[in-house]
N, C-alpha and C. Protein backbone atom coordinates (compact mmCIF):
# COMPACT_ATOMS: atom_id res chain seq x y z
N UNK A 1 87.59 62.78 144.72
CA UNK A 1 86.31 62.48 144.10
C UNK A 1 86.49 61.27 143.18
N UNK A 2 85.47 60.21 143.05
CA UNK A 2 85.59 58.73 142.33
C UNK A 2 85.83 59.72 140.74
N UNK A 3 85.47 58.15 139.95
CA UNK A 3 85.57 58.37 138.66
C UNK A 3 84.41 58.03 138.45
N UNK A 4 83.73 57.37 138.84
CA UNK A 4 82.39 56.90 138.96
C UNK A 4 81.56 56.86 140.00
N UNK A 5 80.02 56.64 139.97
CA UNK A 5 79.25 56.98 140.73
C UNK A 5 78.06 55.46 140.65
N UNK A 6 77.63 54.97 141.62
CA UNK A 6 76.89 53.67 141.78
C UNK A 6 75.18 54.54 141.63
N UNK A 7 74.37 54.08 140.74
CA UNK A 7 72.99 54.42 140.54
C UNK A 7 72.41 53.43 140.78
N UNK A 8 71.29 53.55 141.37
CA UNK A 8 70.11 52.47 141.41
C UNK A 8 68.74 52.68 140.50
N UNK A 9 68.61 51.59 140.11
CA UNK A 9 67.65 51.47 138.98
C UNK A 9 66.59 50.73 140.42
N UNK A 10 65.10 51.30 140.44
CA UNK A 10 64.79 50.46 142.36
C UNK A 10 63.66 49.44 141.59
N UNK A 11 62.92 48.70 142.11
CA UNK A 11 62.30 47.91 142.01
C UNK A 11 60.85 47.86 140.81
N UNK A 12 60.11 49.29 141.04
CA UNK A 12 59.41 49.97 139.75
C UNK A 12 60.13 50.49 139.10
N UNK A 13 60.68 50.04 138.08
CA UNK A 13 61.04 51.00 136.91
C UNK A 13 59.99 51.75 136.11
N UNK A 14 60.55 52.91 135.60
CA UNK A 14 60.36 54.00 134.98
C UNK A 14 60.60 53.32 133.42
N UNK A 15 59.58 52.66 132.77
CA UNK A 15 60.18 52.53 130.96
C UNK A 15 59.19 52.95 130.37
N UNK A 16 60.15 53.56 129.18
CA UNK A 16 59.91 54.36 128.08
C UNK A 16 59.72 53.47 127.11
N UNK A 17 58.13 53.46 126.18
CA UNK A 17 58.04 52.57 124.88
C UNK A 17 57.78 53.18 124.10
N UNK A 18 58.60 52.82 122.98
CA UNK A 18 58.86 53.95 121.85
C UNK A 18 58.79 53.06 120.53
N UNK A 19 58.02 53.07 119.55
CA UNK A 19 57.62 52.50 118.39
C UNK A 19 58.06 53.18 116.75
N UNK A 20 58.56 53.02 115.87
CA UNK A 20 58.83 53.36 114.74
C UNK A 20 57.35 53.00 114.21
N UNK A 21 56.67 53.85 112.78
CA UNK A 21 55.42 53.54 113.01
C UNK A 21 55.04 52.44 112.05
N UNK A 22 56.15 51.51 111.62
CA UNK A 22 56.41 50.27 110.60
C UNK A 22 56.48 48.81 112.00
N UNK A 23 56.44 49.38 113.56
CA UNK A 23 56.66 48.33 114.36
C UNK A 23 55.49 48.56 115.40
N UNK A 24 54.54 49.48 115.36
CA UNK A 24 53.86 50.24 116.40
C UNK A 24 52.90 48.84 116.89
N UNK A 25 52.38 48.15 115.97
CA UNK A 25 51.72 46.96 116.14
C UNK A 25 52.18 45.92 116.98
N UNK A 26 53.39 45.60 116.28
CA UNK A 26 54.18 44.58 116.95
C UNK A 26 54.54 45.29 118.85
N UNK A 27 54.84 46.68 118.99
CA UNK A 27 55.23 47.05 120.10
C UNK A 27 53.51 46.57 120.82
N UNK A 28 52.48 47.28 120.07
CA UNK A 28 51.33 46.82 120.92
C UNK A 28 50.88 45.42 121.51
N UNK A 29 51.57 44.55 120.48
CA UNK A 29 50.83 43.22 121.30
C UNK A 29 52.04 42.61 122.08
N UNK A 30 53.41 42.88 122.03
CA UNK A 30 54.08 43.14 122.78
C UNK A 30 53.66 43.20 124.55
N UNK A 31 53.16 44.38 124.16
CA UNK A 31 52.57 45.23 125.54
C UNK A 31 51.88 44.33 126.55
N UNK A 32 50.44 43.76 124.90
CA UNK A 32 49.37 42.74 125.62
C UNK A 32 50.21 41.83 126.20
N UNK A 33 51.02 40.92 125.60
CA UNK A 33 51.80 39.65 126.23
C UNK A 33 51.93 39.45 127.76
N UNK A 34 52.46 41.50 127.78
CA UNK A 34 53.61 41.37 128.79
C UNK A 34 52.90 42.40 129.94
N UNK A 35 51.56 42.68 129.60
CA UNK A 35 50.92 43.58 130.43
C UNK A 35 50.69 43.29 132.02
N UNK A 36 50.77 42.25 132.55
CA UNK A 36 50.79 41.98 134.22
C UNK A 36 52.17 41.82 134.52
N UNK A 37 53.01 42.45 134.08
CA UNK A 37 54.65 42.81 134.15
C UNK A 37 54.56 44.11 134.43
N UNK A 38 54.24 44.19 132.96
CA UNK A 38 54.08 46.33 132.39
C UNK A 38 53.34 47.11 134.03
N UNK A 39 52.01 46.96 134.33
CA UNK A 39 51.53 46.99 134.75
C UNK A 39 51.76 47.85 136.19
N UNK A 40 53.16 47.18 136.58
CA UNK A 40 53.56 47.26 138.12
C UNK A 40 54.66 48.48 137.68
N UNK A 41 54.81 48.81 137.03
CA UNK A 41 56.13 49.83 136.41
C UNK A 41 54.81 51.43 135.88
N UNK A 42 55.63 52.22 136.23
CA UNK A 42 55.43 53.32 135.69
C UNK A 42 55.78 53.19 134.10
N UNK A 43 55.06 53.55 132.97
CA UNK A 43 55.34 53.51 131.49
C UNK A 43 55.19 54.57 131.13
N UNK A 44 55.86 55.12 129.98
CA UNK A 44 55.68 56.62 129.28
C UNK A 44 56.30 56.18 127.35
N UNK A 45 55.95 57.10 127.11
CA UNK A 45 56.09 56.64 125.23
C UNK A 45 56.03 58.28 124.74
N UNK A 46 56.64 58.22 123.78
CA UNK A 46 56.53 58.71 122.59
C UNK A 46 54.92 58.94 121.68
N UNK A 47 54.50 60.49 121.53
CA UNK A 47 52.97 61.11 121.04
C UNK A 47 51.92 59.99 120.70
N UNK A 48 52.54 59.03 119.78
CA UNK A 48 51.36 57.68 118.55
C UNK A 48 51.40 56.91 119.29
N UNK A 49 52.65 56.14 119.71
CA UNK A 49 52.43 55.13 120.27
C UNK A 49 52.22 54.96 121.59
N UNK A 50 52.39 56.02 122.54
CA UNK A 50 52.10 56.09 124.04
C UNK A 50 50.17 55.89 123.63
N UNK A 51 49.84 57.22 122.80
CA UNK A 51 48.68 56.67 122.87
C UNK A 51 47.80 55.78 122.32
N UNK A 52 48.36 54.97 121.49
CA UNK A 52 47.81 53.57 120.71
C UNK A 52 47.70 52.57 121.52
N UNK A 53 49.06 52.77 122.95
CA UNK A 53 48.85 51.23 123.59
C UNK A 53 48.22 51.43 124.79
N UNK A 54 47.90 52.80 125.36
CA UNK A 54 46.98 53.05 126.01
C UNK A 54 45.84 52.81 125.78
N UNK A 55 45.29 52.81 124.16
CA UNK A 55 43.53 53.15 123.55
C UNK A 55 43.74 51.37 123.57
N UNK A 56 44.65 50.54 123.54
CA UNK A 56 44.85 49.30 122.68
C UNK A 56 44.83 48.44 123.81
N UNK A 57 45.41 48.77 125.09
CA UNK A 57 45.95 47.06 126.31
C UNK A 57 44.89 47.58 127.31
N UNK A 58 44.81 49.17 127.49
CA UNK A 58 44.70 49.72 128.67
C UNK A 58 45.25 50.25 129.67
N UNK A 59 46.94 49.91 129.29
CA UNK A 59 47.98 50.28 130.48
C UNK A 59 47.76 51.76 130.46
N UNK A 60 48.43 52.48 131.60
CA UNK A 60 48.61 53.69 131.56
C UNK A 60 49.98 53.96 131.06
N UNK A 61 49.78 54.55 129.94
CA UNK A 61 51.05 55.71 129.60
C UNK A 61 51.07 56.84 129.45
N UNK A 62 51.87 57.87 130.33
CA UNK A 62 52.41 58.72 129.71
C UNK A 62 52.48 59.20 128.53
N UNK A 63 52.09 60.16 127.58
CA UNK A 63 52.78 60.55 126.60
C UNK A 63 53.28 61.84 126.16
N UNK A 64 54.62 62.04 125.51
CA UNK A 64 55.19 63.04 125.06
C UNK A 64 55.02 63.38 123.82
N UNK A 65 55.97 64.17 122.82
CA UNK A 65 55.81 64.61 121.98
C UNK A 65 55.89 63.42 121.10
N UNK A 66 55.75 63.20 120.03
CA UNK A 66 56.08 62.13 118.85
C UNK A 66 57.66 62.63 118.59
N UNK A 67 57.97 61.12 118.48
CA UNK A 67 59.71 61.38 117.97
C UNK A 67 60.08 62.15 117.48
N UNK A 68 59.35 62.22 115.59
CA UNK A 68 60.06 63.57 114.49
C UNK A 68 59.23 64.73 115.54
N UNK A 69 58.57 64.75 116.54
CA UNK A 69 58.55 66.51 117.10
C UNK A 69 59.06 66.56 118.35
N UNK A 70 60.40 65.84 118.44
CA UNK A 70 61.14 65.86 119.74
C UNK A 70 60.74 64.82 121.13
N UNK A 71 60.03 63.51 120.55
CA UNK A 71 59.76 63.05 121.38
C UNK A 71 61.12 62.23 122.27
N UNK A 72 62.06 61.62 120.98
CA UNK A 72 63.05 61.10 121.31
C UNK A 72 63.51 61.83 122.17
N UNK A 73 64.11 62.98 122.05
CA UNK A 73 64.73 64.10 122.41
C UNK A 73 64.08 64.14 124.12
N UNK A 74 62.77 64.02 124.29
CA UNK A 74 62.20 64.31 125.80
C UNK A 74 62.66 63.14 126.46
N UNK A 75 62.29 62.05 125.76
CA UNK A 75 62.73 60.57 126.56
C UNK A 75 64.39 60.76 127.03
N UNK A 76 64.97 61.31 126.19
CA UNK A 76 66.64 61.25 126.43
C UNK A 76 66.85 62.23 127.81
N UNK A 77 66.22 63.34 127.63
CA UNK A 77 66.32 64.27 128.82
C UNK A 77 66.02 63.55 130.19
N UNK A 78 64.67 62.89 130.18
CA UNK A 78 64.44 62.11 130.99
C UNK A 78 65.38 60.61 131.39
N UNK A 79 65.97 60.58 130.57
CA UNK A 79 67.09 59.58 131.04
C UNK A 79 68.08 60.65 131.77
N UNK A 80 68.74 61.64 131.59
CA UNK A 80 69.47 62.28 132.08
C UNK A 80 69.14 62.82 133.51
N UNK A 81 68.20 63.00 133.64
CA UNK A 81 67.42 63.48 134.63
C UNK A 81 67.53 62.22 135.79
N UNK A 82 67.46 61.18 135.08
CA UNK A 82 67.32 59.98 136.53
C UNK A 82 65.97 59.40 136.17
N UNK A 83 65.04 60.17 135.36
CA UNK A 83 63.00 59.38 135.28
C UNK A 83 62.96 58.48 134.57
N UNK A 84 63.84 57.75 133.79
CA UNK A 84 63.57 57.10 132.68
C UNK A 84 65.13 55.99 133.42
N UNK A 85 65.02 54.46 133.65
CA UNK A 85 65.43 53.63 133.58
C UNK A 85 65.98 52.58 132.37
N UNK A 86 64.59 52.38 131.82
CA UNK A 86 64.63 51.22 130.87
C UNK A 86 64.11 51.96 129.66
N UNK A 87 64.29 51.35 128.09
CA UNK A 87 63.77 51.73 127.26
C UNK A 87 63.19 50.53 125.96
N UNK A 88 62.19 50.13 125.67
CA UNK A 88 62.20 49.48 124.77
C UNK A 88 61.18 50.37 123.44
N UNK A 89 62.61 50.03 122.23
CA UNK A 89 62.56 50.64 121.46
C UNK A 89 62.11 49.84 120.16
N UNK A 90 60.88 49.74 119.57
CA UNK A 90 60.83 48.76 118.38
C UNK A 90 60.87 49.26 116.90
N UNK A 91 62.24 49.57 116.63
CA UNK A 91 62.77 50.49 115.62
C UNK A 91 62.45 49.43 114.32
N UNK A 92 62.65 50.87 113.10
CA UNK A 92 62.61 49.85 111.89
C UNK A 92 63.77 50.05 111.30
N UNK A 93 64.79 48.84 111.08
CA UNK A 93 65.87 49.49 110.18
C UNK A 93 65.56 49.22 109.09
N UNK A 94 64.79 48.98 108.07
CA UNK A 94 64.34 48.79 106.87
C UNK A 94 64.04 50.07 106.29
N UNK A 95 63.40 50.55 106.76
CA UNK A 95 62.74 52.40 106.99
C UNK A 95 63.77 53.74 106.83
N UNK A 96 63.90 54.28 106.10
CA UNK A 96 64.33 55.50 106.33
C UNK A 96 63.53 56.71 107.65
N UNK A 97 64.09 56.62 108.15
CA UNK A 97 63.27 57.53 109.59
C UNK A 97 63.85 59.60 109.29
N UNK A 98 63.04 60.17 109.32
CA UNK A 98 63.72 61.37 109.27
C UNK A 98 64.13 61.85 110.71
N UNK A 99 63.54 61.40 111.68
CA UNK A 99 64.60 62.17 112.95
C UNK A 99 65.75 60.93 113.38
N UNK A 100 66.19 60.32 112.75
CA UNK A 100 67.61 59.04 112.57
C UNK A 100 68.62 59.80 113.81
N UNK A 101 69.25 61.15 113.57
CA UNK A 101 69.78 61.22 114.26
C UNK A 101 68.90 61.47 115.92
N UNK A 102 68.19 61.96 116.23
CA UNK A 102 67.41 61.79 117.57
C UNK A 102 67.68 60.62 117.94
N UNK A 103 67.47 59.09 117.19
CA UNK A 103 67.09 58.03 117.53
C UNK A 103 68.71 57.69 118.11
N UNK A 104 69.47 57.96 117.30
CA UNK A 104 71.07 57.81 117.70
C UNK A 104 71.48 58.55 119.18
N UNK A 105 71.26 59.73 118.96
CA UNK A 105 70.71 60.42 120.08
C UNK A 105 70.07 59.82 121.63
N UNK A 106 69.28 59.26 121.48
CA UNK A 106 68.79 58.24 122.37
C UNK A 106 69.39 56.96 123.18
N UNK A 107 69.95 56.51 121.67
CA UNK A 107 70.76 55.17 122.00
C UNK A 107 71.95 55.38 122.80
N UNK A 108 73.10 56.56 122.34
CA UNK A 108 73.52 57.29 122.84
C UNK A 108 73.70 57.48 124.45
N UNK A 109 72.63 58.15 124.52
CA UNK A 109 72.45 58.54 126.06
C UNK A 109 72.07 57.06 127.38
N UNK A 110 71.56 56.43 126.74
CA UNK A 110 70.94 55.19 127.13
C UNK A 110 72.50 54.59 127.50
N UNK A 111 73.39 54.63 126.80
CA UNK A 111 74.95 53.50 126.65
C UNK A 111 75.30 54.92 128.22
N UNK A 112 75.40 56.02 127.56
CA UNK A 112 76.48 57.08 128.65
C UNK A 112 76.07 56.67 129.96
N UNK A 113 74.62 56.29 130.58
CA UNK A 113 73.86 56.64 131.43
C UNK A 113 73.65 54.96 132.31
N UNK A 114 74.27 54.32 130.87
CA UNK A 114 73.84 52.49 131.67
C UNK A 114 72.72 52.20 131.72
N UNK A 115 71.76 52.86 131.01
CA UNK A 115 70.70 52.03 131.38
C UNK A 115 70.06 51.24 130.45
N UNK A 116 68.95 50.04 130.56
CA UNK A 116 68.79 48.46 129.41
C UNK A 116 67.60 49.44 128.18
N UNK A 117 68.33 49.30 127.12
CA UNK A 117 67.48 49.60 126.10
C UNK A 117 67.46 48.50 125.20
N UNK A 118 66.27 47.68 124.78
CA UNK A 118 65.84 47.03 123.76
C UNK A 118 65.44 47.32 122.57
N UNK A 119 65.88 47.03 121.17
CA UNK A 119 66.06 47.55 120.08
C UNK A 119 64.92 46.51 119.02
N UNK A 120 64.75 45.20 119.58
CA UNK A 120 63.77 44.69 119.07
C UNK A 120 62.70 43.59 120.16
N UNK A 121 61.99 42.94 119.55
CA UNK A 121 61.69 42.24 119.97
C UNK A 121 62.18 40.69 121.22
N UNK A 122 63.03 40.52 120.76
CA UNK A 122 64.03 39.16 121.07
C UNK A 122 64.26 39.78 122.80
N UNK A 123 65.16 41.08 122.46
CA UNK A 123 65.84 42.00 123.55
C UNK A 123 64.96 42.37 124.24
N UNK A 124 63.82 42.67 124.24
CA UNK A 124 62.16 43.07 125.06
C UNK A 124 62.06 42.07 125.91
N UNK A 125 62.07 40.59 125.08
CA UNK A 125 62.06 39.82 125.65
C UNK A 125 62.43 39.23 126.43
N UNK A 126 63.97 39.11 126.72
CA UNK A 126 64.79 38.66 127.34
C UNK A 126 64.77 39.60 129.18
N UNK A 127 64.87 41.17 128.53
CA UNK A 127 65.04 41.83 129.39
C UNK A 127 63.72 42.03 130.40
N UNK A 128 62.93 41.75 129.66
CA UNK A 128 61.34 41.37 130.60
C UNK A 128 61.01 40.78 131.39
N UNK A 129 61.77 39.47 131.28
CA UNK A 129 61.98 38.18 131.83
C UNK A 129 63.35 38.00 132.79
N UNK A 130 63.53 39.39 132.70
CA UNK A 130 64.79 38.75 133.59
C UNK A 130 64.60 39.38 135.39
N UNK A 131 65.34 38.87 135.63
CA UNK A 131 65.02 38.76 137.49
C UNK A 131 65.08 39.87 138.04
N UNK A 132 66.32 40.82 136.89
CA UNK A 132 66.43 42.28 137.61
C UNK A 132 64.93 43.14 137.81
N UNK A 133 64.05 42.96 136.80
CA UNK A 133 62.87 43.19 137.05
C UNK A 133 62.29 43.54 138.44
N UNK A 134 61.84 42.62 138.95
CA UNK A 134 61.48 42.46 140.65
C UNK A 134 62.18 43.04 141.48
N UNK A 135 63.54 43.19 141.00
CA UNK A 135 64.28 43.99 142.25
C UNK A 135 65.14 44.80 141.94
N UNK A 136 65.97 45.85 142.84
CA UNK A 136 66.64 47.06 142.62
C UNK A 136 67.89 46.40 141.57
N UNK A 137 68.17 47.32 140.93
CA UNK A 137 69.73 47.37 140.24
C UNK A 137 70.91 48.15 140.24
N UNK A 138 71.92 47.55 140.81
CA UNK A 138 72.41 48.78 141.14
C UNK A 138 73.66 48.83 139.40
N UNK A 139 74.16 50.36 139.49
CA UNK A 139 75.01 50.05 138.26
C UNK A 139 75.94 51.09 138.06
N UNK A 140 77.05 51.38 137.62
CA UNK A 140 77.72 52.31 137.89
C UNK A 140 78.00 53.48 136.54
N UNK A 141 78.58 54.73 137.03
CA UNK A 141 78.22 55.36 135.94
C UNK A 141 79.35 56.68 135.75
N UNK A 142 79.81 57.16 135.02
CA UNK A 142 80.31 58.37 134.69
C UNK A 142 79.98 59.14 135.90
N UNK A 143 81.12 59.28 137.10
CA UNK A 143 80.97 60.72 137.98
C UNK A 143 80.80 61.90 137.43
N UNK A 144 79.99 62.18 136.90
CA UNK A 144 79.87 63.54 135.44
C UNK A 144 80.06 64.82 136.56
N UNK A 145 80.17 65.01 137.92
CA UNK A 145 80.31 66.33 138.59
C UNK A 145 81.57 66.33 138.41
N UNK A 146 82.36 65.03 138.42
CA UNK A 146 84.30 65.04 138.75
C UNK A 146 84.26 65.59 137.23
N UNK A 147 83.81 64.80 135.78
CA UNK A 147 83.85 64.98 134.71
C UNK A 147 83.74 66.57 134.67
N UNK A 148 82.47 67.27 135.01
CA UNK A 148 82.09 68.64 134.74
C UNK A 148 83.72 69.60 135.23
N UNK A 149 83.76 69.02 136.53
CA UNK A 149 84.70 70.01 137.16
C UNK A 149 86.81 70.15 136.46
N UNK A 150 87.19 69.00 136.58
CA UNK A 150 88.05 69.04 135.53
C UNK A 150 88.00 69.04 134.14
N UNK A 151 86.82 69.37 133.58
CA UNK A 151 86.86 69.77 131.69
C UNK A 151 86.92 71.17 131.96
N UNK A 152 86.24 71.87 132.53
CA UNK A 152 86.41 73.24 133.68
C UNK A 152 88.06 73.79 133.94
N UNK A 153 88.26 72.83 134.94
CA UNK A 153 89.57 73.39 135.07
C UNK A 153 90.93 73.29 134.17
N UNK A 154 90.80 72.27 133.07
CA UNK A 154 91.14 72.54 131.85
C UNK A 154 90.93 72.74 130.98
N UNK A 155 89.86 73.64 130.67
CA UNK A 155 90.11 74.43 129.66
C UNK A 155 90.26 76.03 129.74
């Protein structure tokens, strides 16, 4: 059995937009900029801001719980799961956040899993614009069944 396993990220991505509520604005016009991008992708968010940029561009999003009530927490599952690809995240580090660790949590899973999370603006940007967009990605990842099965057989 490998050590790793090749995933495809396919042509619609699955992204998750997730707003701190000191950036929720900036994530919204964001959105507008980039909305005949957004558009062609399945989107999902976090309770406020899934539905602010829905009431706000018009895109369709998804929404889950709000972060401090486990929204982070659903988005992460959904990365684990395979539904969630991309993530742009427009955090505040200025802010004391009370679910901090969730958000770590997130980032976290996003690095284990390989997949592009944007932390501000600049990084939204870049990754928006880039070519992988339009087409599949392939990327490799933690064989976590080989992982599951020898943590198993040693211990």
């Amino acid at each position: 059995m490998e050590d790793s396993i090749t995933l495809t990220i396919g042509k619609q991505k699955n992204i998750a937009l997730i707003a701190h509520d000191g950036r929720k604005a900036e994530l919204i016009e964001w959105c507008k900029e980039n909305s005949d991008i957004l558009e062609k992708h399945n989107l999902c968010g976090t309770g406020t801001t899934a539905r602010m940029i829905c009431d706000k561009t018009g895109l369709r999003v998804k929404g889950y719980n709000s972060g401090p009530l486990g929204g982070d927490q659903q988005i992460g599952a959904k990365v684990v799961e395979g539904g969630i690809d991309f993530i742009i995240f427009f955090s505040d580090p200025l802010t004391a956040q009370p679910h901090d660790p969730d958000v770590k949590a997130l980032m976290r899973i996003a690095q284990v899993y390989d997949i592009p999370m944007a932390i501000n603006k600049a990084t939204a940007d870049f990754l928006i614009k880039s070519e992988y967009m339009d087409k599949e990605y392939n990327h490799e990842v933690v064989n976590f069944q080989k992982n599951i099965a020898t943590r198993a057989k040693n211990l």
